[in-house]
PDB file of N, CA and C in Angstrom:
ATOM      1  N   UNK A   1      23.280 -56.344 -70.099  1.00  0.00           N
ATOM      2  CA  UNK A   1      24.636 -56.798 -70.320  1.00  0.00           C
ATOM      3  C   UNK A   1      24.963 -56.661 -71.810  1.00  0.00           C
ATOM      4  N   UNK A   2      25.953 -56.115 -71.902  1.00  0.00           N
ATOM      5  CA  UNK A   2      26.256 -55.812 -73.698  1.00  0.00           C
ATOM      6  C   UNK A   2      26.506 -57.244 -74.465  1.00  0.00           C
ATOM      7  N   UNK A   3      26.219 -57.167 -75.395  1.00  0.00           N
ATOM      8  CA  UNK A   3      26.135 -58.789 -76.252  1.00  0.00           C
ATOM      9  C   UNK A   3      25.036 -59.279 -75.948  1.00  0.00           C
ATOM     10  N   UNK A   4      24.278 -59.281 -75.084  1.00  0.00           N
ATOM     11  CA  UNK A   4      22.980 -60.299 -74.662  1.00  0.00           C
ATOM     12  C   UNK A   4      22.227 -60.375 -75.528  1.00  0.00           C
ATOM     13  N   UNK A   5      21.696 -61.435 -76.021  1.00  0.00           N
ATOM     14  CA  UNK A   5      20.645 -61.649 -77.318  1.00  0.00           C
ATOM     15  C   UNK A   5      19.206 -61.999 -76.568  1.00  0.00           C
ATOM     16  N   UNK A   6      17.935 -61.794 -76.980  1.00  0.00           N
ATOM     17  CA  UNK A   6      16.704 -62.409 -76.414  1.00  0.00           C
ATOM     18  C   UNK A   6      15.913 -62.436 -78.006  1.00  0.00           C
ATOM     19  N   UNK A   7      15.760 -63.796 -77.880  1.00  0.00           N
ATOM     20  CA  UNK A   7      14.608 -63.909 -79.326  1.00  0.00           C
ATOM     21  C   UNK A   7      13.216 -63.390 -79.429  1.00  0.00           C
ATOM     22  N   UNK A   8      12.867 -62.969 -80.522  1.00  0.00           N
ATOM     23  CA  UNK A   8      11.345 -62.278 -80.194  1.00  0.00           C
ATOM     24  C   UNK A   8      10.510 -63.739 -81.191  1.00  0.00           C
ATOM     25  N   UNK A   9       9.473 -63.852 -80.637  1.00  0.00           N
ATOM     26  CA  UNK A   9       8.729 -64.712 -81.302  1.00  0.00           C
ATOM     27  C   UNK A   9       7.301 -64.569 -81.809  1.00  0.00           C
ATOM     28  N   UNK A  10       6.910 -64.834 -83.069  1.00  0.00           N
ATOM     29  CA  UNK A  10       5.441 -64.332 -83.752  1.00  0.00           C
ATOM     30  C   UNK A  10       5.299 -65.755 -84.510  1.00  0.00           C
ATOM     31  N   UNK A  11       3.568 -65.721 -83.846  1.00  0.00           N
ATOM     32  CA  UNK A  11       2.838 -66.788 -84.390  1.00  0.00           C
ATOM     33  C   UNK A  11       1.654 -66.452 -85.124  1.00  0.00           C
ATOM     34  N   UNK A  12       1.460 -67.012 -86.083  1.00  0.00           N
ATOM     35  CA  UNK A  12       0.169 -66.973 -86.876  1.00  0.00           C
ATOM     36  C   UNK A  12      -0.209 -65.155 -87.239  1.00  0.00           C
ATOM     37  N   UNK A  13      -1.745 -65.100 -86.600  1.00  0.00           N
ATOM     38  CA  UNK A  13      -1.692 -63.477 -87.643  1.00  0.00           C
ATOM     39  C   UNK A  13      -0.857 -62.403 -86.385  1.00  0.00           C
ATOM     40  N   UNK A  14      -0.179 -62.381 -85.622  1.00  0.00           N
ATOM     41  CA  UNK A  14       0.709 -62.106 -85.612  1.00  0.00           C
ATOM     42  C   UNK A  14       2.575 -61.899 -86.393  1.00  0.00           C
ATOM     43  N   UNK A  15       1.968 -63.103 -86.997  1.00  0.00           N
ATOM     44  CA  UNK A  15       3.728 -63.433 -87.979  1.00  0.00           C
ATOM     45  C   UNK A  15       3.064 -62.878 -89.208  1.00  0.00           C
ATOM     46  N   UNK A  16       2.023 -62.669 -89.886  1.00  0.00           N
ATOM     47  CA  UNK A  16       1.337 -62.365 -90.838  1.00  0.00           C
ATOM     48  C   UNK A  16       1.399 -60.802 -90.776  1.00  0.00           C
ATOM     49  N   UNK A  17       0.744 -59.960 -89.799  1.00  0.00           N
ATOM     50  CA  UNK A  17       0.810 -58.564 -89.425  1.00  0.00           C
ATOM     51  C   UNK A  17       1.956 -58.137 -89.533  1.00  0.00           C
ATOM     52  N   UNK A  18       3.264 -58.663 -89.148  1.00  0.00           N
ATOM     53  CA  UNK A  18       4.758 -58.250 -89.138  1.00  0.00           C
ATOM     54  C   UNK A  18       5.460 -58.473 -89.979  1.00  0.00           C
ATOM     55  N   UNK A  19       5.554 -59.658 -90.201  1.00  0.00           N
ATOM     56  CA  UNK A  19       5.800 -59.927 -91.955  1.00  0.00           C
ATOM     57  C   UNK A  19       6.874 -59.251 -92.307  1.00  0.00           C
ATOM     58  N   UNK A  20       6.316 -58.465 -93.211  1.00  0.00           N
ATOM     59  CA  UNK A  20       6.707 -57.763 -94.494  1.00  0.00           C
ATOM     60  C   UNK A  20       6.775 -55.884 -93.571  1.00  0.00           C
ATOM     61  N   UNK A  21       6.211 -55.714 -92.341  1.00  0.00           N
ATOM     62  CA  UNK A  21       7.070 -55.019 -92.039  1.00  0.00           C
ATOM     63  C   UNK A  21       8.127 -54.192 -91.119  1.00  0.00           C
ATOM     64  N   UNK A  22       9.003 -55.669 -90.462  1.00  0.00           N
ATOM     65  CA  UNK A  22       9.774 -55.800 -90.091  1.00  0.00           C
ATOM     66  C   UNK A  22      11.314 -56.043 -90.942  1.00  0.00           C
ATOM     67  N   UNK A  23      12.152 -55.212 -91.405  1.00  0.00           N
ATOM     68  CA  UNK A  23      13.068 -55.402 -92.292  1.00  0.00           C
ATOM     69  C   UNK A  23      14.369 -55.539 -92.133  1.00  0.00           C
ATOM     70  N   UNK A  24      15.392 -56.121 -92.033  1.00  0.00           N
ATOM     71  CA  UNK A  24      17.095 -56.608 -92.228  1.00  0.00           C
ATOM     72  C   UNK A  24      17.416 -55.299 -91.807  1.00  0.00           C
ATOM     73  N   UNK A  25      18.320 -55.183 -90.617  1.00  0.00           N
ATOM     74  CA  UNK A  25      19.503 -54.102 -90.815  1.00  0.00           C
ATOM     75  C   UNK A  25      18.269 -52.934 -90.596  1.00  0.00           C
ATOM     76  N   UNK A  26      17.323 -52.757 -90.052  1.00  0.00           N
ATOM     77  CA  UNK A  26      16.732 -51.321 -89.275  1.00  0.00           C
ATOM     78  C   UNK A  26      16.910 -51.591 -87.767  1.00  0.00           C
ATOM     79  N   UNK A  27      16.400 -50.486 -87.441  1.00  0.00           N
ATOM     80  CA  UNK A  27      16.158 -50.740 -85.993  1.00  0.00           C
ATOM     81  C   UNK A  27      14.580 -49.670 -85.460  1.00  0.00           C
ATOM     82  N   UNK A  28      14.289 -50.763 -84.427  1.00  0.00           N
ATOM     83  CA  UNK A  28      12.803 -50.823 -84.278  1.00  0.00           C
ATOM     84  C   UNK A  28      12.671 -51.120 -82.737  1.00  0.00           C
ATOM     85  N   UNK A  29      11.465 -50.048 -82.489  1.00  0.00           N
ATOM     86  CA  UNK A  29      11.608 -50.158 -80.997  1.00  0.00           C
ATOM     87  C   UNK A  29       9.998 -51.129 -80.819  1.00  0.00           C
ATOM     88  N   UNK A  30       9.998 -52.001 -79.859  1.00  0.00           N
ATOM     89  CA  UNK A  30       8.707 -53.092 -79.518  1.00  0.00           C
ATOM     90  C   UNK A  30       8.198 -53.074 -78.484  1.00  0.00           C
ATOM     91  N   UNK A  31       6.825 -53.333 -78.047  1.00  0.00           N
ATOM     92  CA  UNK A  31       6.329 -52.813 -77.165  1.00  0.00           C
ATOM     93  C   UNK A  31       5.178 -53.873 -77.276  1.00  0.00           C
ATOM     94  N   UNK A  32       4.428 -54.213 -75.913  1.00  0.00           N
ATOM     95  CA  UNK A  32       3.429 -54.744 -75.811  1.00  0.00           C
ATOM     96  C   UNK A  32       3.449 -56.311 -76.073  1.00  0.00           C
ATOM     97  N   UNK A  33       5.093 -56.876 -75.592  1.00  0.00           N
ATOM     98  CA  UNK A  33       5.076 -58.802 -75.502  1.00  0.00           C
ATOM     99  C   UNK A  33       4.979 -59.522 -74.164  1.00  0.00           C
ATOM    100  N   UNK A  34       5.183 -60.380 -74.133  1.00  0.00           N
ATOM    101  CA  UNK A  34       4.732 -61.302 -73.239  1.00  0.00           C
ATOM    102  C   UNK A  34       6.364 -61.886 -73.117  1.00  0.00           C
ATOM    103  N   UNK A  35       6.936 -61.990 -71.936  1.00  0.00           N
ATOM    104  CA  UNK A  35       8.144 -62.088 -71.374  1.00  0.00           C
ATOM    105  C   UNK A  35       8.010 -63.711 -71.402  1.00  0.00           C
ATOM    106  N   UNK A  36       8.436 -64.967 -71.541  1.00  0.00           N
ATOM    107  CA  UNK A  36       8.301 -66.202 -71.238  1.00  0.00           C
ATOM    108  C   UNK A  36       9.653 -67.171 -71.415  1.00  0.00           C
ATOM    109  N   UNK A  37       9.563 -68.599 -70.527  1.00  0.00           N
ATOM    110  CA  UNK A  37      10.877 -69.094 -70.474  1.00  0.00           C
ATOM    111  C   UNK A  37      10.478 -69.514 -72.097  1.00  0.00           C
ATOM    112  N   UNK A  38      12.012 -69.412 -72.258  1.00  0.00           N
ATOM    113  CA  UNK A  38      12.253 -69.716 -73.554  1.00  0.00           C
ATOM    114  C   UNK A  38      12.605 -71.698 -73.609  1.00  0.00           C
ATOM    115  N   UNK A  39      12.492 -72.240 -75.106  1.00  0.00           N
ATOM    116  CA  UNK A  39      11.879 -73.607 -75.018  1.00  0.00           C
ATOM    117  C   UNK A  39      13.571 -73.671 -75.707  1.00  0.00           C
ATOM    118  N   UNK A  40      14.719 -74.494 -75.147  1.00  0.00           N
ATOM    119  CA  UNK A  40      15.575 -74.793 -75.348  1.00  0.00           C
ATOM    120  C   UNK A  40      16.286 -75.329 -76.638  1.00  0.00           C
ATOM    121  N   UNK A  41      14.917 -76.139 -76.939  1.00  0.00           N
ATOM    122  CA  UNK A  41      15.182 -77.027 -78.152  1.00  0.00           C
ATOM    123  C   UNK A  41      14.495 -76.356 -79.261  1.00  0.00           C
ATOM    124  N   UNK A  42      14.194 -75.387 -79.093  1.00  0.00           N
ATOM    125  CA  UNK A  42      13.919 -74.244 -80.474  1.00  0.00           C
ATOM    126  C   UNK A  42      14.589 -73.309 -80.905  1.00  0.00           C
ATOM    127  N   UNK A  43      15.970 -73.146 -80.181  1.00  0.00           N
ATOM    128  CA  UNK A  43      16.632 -71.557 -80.088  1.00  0.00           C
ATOM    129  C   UNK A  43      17.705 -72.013 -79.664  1.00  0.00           C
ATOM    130  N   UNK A  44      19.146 -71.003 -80.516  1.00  0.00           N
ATOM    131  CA  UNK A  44      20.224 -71.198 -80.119  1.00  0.00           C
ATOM    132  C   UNK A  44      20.929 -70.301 -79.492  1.00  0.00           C
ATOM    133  N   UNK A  45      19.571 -69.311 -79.476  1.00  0.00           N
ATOM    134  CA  UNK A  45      20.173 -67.673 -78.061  1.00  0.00           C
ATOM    135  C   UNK A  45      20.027 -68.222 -77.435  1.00  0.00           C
ATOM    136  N   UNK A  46      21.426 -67.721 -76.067  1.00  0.00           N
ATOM    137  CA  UNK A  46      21.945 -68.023 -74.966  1.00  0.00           C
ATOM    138  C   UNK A  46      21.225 -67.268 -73.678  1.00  0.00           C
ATOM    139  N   UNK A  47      19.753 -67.261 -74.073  1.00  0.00           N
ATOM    140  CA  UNK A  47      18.648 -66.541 -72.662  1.00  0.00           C
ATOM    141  C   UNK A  47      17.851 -67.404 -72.777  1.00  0.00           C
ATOM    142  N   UNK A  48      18.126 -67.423 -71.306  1.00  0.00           N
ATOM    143  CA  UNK A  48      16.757 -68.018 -70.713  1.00  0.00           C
ATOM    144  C   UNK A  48      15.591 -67.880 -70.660  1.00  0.00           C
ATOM    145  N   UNK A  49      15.005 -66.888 -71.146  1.00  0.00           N
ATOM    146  CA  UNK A  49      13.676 -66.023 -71.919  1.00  0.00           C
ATOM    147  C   UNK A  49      13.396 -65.533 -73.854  1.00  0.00           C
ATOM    148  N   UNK A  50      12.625 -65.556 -73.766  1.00  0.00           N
ATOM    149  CA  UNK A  50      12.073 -65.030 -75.153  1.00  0.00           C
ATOM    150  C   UNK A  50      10.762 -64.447 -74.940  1.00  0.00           C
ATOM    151  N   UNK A  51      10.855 -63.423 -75.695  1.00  0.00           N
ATOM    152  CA  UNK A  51       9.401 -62.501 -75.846  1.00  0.00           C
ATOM    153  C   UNK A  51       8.567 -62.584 -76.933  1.00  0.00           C
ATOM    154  N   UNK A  52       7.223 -63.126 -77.101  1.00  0.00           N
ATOM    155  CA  UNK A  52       6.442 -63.620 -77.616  1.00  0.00           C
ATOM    156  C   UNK A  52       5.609 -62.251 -78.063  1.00  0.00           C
ATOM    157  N   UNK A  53       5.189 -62.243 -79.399  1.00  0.00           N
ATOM    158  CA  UNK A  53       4.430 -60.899 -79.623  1.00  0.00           C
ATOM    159  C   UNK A  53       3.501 -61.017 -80.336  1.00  0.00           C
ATOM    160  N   UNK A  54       2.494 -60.621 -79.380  1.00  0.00           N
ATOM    161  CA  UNK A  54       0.545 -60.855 -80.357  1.00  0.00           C
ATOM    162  C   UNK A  54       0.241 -59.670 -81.225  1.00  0.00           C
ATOM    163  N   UNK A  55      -0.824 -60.162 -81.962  1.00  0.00           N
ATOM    164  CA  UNK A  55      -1.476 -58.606 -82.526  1.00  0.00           C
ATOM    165  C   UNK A  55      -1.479 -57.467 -82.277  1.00  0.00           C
ATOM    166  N   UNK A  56      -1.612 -57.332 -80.822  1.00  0.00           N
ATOM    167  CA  UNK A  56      -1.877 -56.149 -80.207  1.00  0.00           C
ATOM    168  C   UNK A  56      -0.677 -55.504 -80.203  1.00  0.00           C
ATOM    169  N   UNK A  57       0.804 -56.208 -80.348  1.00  0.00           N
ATOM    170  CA  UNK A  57       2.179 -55.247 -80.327  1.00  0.00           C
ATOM    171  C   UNK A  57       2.214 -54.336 -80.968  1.00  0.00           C
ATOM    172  N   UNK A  58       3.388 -53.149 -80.699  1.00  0.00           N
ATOM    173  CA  UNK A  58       3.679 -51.897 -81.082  1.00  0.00           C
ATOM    174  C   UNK A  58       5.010 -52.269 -82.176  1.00  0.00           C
ATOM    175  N   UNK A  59       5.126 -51.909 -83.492  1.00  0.00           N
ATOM    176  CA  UNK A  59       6.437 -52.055 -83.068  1.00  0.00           C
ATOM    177  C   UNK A  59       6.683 -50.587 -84.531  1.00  0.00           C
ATOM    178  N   UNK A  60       7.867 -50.171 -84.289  1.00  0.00           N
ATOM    179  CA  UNK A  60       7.566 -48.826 -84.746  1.00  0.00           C
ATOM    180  C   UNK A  60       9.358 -48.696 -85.072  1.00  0.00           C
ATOM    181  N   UNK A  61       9.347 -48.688 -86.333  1.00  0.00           N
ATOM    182  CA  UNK A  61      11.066 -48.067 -86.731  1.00  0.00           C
ATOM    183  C   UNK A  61      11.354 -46.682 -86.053  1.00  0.00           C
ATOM    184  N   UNK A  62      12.380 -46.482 -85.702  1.00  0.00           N
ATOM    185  CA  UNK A  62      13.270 -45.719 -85.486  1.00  0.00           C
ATOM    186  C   UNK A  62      15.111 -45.388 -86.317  1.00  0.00           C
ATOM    187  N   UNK A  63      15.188 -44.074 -86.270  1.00  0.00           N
ATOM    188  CA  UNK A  63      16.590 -44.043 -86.653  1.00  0.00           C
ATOM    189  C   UNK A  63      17.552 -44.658 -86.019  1.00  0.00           C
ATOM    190  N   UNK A  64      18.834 -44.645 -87.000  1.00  0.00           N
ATOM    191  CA  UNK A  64      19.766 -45.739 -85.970  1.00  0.00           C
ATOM    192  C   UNK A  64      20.855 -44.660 -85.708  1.00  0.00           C
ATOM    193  N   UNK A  65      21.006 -45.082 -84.470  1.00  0.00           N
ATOM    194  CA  UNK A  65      22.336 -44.058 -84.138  1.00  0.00           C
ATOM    195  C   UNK A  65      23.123 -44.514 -83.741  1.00  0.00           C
ATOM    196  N   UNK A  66      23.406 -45.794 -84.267  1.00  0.00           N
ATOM    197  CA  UNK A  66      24.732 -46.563 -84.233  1.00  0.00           C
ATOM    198  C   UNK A  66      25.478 -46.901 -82.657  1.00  0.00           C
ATOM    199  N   UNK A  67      24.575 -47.283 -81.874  1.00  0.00           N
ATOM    200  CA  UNK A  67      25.173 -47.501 -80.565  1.00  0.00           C
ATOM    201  C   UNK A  67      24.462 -49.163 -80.217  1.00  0.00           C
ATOM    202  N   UNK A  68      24.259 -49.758 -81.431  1.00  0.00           N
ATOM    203  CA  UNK A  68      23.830 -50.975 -81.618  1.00  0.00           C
ATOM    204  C   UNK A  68      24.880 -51.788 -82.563  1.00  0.00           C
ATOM    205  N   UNK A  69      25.595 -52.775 -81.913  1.00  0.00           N
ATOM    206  CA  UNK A  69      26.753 -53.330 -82.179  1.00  0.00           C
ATOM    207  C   UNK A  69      25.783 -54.234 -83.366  1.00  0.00           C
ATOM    208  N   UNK A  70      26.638 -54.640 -84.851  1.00  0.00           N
ATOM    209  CA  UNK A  70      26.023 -55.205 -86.019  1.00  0.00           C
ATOM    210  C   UNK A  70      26.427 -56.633 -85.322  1.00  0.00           C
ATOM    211  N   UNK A  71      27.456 -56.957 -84.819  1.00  0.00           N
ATOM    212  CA  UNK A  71      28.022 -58.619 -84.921  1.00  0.00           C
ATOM    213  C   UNK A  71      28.463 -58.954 -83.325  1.00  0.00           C
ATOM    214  N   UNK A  72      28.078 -59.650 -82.646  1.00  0.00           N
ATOM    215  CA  UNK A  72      28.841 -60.316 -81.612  1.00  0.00           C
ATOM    216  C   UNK A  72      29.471 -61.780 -82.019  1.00  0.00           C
ATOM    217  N   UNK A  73      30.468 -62.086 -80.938  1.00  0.00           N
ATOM    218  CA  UNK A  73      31.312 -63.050 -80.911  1.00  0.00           C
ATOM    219  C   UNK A  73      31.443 -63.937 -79.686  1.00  0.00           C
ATOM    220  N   UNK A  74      31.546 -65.344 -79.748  1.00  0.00           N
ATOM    221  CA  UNK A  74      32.110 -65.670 -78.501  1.00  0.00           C
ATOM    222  C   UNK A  74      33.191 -66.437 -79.102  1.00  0.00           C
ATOM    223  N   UNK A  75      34.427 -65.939 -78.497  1.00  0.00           N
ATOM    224  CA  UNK A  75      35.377 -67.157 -78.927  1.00  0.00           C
ATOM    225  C   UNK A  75      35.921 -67.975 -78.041  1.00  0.00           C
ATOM    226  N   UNK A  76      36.345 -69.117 -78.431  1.00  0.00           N
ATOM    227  CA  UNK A  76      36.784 -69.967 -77.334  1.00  0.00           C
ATOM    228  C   UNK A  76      38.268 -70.726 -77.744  1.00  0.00           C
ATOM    229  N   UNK A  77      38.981 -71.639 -76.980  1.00  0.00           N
ATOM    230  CA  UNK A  77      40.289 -72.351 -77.942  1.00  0.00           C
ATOM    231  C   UNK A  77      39.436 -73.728 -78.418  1.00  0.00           C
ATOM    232  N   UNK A  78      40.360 -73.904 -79.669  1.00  0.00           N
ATOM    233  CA  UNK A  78      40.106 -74.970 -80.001  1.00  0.00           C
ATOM    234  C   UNK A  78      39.535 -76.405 -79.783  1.00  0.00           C
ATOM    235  N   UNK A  79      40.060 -76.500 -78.700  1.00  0.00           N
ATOM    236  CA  UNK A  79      40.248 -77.648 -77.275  1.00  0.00           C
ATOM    237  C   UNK A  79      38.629 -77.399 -76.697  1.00  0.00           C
ATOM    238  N   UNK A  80      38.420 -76.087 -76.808  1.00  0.00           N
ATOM    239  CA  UNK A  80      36.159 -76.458 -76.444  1.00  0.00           C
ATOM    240  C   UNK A  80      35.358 -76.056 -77.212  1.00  0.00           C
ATOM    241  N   UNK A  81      35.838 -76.422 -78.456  1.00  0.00           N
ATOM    242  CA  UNK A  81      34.865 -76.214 -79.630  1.00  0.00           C
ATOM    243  C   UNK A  81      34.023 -77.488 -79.239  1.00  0.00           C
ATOM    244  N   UNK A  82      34.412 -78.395 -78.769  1.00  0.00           N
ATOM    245  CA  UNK A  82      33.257 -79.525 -78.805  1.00  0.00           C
ATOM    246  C   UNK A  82      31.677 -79.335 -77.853  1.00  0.00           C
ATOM    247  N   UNK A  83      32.496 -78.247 -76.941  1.00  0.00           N
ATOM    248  CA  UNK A  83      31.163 -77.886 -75.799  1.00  0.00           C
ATOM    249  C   UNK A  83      30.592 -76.659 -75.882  1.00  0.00           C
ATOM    250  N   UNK A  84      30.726 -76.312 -76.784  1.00  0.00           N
ATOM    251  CA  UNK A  84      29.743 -75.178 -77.555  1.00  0.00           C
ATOM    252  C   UNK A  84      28.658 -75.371 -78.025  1.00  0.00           C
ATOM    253  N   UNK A  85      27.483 -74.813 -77.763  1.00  0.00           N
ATOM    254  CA  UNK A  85      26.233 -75.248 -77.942  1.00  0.00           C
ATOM    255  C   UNK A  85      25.942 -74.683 -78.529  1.00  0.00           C
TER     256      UNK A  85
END
């Protein structure tokens, strides 16, 4: 579905291995995570999943060919700004 966000998540020497080279504004194709329900009260993406990524992941830049939208939006009226999560 276009707009759909899913968080990727790295722990320990995983977050250490990726680090420094994973960078702002590339794009990068990933490979080799672990699909899991995502924990509500850690995340403000709107999926019900997050993908968790160990040592063993791939993850490998690629060129961008611009068919990757920079910004999504949801807007709503005024009147349900309060039930926005």
């Amino acid at each position: 579905m276009y707009g759909t966000q899913i968080e990727a998540t790295f722990f320990n020497k995983s977050a250490e291995k990726f680090d420094e080279k994973i960078v702002e504004n590339k794009v990068y194709l990933f490979s080799n995570g672990c699909v899991k329900m995502a924990n509500k009260k850690f995340t403000s993406v709107k999926n019900d999943f997050c993908v968790v990524f160990e040592e063993n992941a791939q993850i490998v830049e690629v060129p961008d060919d611009g068919s990757i939208a920079a910004q999504a939006f949801e807007f709503c009226d005024i009147k349900g700004i309060l039930d926005v999560s």
